[in-house]
C-alpha atoms as a PDB file:
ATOM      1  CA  UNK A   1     -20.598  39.097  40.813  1.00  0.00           C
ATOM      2  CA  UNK A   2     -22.790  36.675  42.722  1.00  0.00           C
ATOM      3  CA  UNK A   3     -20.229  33.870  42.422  1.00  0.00           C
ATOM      4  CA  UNK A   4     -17.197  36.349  43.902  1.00  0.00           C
ATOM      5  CA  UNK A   5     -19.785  38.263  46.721  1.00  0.00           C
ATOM      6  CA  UNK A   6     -21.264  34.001  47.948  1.00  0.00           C
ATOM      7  CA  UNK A   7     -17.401  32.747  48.054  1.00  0.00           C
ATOM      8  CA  UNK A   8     -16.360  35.712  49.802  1.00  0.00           C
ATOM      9  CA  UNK A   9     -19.061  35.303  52.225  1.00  0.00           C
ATOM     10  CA  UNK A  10     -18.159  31.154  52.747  1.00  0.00           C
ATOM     11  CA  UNK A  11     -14.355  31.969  53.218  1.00  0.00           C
ATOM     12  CA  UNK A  12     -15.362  34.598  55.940  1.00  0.00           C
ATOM     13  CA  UNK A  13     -17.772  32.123  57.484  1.00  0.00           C
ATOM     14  CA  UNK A  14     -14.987  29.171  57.581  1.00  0.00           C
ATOM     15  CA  UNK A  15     -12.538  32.293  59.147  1.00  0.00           C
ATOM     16  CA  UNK A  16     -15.093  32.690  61.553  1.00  0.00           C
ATOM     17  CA  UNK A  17     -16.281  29.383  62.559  1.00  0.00           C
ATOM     18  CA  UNK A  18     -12.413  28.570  63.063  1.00  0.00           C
ATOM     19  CA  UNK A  19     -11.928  31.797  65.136  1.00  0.00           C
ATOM     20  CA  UNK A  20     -14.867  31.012  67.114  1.00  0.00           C
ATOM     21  CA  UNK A  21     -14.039  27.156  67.909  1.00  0.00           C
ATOM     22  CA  UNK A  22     -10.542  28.422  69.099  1.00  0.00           C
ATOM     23  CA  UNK A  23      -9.727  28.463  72.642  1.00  0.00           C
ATOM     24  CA  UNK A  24      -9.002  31.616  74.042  1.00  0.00           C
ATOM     25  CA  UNK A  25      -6.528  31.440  77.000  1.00  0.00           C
ATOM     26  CA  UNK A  26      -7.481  33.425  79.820  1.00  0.00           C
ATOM     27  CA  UNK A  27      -4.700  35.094  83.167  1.00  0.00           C
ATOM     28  CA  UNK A  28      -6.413  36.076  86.258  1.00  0.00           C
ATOM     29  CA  UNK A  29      -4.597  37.569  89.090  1.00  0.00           C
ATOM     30  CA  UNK A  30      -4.502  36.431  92.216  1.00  0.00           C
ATOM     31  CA  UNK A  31      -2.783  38.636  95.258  1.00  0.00           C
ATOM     32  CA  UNK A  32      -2.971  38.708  98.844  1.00  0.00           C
ATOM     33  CA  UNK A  33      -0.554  39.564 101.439  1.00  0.00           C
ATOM     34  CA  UNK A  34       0.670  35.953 101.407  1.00  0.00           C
ATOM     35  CA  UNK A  35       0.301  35.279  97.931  1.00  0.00           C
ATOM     36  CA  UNK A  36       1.490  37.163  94.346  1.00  0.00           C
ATOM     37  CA  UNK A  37       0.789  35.102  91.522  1.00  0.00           C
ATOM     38  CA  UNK A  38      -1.102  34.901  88.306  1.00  0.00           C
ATOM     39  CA  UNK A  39      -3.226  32.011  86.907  1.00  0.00           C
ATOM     40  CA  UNK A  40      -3.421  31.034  83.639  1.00  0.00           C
ATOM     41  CA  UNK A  41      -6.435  29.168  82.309  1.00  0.00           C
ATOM     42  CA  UNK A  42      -7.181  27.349  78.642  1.00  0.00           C
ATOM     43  CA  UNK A  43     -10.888  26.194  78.777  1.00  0.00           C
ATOM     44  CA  UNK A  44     -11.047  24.026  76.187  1.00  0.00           C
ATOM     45  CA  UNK A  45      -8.938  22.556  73.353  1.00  0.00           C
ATOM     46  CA  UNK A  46      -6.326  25.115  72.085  1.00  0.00           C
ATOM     47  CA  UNK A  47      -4.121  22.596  70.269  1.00  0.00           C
ATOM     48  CA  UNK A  48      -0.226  22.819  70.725  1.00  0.00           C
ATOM     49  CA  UNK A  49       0.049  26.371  72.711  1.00  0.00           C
ATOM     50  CA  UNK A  50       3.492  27.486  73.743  1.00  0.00           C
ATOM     51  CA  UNK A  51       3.573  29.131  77.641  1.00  0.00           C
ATOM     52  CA  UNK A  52       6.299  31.201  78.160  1.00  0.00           C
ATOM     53  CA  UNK A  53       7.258  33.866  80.907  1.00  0.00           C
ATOM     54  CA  UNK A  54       9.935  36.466  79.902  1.00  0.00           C
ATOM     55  CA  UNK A  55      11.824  39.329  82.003  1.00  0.00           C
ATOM     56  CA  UNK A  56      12.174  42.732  80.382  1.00  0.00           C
ATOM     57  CA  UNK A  57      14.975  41.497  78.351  1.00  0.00           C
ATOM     58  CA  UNK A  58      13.894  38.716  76.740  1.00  0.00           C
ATOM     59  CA  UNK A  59      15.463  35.970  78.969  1.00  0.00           C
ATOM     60  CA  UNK A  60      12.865  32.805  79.346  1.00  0.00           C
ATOM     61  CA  UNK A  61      12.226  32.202  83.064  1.00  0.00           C
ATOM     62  CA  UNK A  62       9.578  29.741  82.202  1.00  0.00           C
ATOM     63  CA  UNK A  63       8.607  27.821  79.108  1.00  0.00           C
ATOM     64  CA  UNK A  64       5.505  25.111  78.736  1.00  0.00           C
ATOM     65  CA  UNK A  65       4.308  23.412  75.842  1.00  0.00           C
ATOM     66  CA  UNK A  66       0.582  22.579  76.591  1.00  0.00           C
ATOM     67  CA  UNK A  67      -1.697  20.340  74.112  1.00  0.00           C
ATOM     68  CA  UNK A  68      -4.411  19.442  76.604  1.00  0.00           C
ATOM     69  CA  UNK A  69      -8.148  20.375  77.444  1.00  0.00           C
ATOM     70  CA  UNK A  70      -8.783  22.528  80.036  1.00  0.00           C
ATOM     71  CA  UNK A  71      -5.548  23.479  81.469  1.00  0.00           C
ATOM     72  CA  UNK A  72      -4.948  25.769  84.427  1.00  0.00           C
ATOM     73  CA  UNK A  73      -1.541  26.599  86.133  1.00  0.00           C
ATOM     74  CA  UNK A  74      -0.757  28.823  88.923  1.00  0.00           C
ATOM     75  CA  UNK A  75       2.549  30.824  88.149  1.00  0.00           C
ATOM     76  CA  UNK A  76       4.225  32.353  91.963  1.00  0.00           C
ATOM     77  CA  UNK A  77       5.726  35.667  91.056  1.00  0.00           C
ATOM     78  CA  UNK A  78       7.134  35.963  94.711  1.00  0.00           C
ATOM     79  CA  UNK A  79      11.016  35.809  93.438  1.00  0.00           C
ATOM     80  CA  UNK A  80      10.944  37.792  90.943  1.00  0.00           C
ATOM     81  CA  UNK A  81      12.481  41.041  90.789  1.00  0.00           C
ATOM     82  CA  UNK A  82      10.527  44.664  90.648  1.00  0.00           C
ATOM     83  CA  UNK A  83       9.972  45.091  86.997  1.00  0.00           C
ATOM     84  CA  UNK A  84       8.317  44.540  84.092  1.00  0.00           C
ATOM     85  CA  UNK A  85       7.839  40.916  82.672  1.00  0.00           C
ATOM     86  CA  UNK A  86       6.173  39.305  79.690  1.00  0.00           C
ATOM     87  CA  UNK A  87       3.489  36.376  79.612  1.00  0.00           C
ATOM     88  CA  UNK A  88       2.755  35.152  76.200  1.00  0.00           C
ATOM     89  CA  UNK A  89       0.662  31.931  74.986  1.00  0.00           C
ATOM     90  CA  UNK A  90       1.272  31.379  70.557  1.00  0.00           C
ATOM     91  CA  UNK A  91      -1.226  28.299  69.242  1.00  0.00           C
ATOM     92  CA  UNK A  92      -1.972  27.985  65.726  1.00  0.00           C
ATOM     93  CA  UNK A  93      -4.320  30.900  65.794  1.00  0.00           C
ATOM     94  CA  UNK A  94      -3.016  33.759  67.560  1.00  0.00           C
ATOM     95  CA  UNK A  95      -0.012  34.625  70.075  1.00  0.00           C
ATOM     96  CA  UNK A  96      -1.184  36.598  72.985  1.00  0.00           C
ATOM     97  CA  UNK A  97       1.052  38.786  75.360  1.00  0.00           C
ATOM     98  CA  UNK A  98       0.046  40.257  78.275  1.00  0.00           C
ATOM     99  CA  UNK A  99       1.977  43.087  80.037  1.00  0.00           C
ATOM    100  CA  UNK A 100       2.750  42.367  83.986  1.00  0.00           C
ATOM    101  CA  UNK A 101       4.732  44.826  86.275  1.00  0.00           C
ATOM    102  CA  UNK A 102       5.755  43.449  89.467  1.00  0.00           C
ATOM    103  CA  UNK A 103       6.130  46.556  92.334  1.00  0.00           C
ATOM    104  CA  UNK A 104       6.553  45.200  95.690  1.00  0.00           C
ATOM    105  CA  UNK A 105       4.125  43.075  97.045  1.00  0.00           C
ATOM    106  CA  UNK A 106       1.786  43.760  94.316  1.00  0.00           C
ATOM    107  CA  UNK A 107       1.744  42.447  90.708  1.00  0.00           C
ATOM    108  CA  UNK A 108      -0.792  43.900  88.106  1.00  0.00           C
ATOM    109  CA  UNK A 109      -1.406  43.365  84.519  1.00  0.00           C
ATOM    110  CA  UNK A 110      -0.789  46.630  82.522  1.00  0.00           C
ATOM    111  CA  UNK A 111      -1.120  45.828  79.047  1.00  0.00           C
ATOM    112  CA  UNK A 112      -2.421  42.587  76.938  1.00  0.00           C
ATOM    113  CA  UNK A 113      -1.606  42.408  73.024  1.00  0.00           C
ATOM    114  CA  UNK A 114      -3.423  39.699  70.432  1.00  0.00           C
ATOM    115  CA  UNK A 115      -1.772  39.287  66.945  1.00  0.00           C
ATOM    116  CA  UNK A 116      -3.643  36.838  64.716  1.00  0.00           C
ATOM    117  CA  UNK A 117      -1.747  34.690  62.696  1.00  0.00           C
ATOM    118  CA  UNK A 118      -3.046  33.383  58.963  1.00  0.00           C
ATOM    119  CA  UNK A 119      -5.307  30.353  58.491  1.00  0.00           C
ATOM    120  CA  UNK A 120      -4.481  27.757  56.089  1.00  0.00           C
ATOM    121  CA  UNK A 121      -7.199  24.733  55.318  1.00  0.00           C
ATOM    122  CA  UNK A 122      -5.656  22.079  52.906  1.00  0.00           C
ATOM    123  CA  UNK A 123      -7.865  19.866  50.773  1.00  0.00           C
ATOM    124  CA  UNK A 124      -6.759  17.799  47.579  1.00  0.00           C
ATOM    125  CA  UNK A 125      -4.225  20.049  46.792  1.00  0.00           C
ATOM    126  CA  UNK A 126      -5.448  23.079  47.138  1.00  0.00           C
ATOM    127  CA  UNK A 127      -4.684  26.012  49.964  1.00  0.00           C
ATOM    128  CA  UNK A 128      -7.186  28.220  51.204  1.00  0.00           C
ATOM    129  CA  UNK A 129      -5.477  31.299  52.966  1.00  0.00           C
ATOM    130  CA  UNK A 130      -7.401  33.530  55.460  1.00  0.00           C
ATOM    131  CA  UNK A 131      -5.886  36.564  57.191  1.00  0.00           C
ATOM    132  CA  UNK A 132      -7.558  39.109  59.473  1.00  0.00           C
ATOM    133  CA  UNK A 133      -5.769  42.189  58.936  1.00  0.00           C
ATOM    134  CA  UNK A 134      -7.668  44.878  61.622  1.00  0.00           C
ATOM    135  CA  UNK A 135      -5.083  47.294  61.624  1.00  0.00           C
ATOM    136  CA  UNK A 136      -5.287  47.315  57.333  1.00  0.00           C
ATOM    137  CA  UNK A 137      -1.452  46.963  57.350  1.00  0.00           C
ATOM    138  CA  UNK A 138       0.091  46.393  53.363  1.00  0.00           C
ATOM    139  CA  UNK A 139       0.343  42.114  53.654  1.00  0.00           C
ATOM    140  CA  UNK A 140       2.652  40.705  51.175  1.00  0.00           C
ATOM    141  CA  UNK A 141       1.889  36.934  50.259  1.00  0.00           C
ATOM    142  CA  UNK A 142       5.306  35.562  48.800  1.00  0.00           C
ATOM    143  CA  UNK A 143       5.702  31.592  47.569  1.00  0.00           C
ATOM    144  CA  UNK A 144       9.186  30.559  46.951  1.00  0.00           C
ATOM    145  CA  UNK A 145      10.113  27.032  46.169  1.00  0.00           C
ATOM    146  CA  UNK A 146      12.852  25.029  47.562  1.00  0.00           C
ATOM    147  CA  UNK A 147      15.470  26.845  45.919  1.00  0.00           C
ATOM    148  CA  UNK A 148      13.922  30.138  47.228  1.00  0.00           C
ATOM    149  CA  UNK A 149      12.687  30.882  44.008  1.00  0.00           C
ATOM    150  CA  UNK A 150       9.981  33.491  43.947  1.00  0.00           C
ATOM    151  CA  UNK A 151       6.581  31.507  42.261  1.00  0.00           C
ATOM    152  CA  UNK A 152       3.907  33.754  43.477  1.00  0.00           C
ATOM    153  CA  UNK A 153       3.608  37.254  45.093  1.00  0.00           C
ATOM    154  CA  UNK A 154       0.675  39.891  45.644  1.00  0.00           C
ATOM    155  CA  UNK A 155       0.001  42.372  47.981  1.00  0.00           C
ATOM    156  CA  UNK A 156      -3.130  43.760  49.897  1.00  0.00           C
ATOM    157  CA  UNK A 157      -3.492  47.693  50.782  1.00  0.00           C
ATOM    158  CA  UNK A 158      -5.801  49.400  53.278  1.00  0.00           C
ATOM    159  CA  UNK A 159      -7.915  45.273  53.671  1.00  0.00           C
ATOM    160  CA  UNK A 160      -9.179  43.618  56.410  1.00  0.00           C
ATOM    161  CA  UNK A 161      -9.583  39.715  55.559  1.00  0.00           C
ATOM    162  CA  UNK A 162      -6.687  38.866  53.007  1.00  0.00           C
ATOM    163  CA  UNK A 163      -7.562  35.569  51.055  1.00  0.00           C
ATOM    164  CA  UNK A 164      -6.233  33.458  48.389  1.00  0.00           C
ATOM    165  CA  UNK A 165      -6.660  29.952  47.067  1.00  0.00           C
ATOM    166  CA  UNK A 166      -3.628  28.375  45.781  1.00  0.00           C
ATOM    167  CA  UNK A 167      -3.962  26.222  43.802  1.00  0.00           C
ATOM    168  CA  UNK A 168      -0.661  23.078  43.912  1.00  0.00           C
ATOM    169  CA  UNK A 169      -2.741  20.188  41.844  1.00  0.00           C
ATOM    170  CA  UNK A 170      -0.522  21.275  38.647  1.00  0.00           C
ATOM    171  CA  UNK A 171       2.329  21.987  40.701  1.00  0.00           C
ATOM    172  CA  UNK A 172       5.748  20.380  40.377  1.00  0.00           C
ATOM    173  CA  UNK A 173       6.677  17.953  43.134  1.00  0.00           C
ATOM    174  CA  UNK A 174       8.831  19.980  45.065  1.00  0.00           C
ATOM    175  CA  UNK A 175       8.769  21.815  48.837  1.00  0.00           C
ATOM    176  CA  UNK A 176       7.186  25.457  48.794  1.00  0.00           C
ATOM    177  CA  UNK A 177       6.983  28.132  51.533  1.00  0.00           C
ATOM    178  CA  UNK A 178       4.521  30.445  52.185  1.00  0.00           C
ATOM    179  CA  UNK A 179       6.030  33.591  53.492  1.00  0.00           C
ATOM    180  CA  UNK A 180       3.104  36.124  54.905  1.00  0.00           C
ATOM    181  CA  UNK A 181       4.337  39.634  55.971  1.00  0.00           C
ATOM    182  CA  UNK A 182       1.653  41.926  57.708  1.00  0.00           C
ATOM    183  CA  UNK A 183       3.826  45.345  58.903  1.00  0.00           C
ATOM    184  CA  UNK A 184       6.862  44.170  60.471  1.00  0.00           C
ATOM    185  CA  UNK A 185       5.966  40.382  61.314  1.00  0.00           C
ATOM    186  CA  UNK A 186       6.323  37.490  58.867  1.00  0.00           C
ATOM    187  CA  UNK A 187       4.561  34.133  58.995  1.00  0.00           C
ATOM    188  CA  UNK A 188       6.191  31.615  57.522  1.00  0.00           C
ATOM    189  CA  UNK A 189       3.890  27.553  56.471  1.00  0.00           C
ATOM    190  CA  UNK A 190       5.254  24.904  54.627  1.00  0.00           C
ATOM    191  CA  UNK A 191       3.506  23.307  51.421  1.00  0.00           C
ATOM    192  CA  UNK A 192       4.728  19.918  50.450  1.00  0.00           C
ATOM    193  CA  UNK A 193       3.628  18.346  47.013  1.00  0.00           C
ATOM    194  CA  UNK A 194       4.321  15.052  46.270  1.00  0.00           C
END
């Protein structure tokens, strides 16, 4: 019981130190009479994020791909239409939307949503898979291999950190996907083993 409780509590630390060395992005408003924009702000080293600005039907006006420290860009809302648009940043961690209705001459942010994605750390052929799960939805882990045939499933009820080690030392050379489902989203990472 000792064994299960200390790697419990070393898989939750990893999850956390992770977490914690993760950049969070951060939009700030900035209006005036002269001005309606937003700013957008990573502080340190996110990794690959993905910048996008949608309209209320999912049409890209803008689209970034950012992989640098300390990024800041000022977006001008000043053509855009009355309505409701979409800002969302996705990095390896987490994608992040954030609500903004444009009335006028005045923009405000009305909503922001964060959805965590899973964690995978690969050593020596082994997987270690971390999910936080704060709304305890039923997560399905599924591994299929290249010719989408099911090797491994389970599924998690009514938890908050879902984790498994897989274990692909033994496992034939082939090309296996990970297929995560938490409610109605599915993540989806690639194991190769050679």
């Amino acid at each position: 019981m000792k064994k299960v409780f200390r790697t419990a509590a070393m898989i939750a630390l990893m999850f956390g130190t992770m977490t914690a060395s993760a950049s969070e992005g951060k939009l700030s408003l900035i209006t005036n009479e002269n001005t309606k924009s937003v700013v957008f702000e990573l502080e340190a080293d996110a990794g690959k994020t993905t910048i996008k600005l949608l309209d209320k039907e999912s049409n890209v006006i803008y689209y970034e791909t950012v992989e640098k420290v300390g990024y800041a860009k000022k977006f001008d809302l000043q053509n855009l239409k009355d309505g409701q648009y979409y800002f969302l940043t996705d990095d390896s961690l987490r994608t992040t939307t954030y609500t903004i209705d444009v009335d006028g001459s005045s923009i405000s942010i009305l909503d922001k949503k964060e959805d965590t994605k899973p964690v995978y750390r690969k050593k020596e052929g082994v997987i270690y898979f971390n999910h936080l799960n704060l709304d305890k939805n039923k997560v399905n882990v599924d591994v299929f291999d290249s010719s989408n045939r099911l090797v491994f499933s389970q599924e998690w009820k009514d938890t908050m950190v879902v984790e498994k080690v897989f274990n692909f030392k033994t496992a034939f050379k082939d090309v296996y996907t990970v297929v995560v489902t938490d409610g109605k989203k599915s993540y989806y990472e690639t194991i190769s083993v050679k």
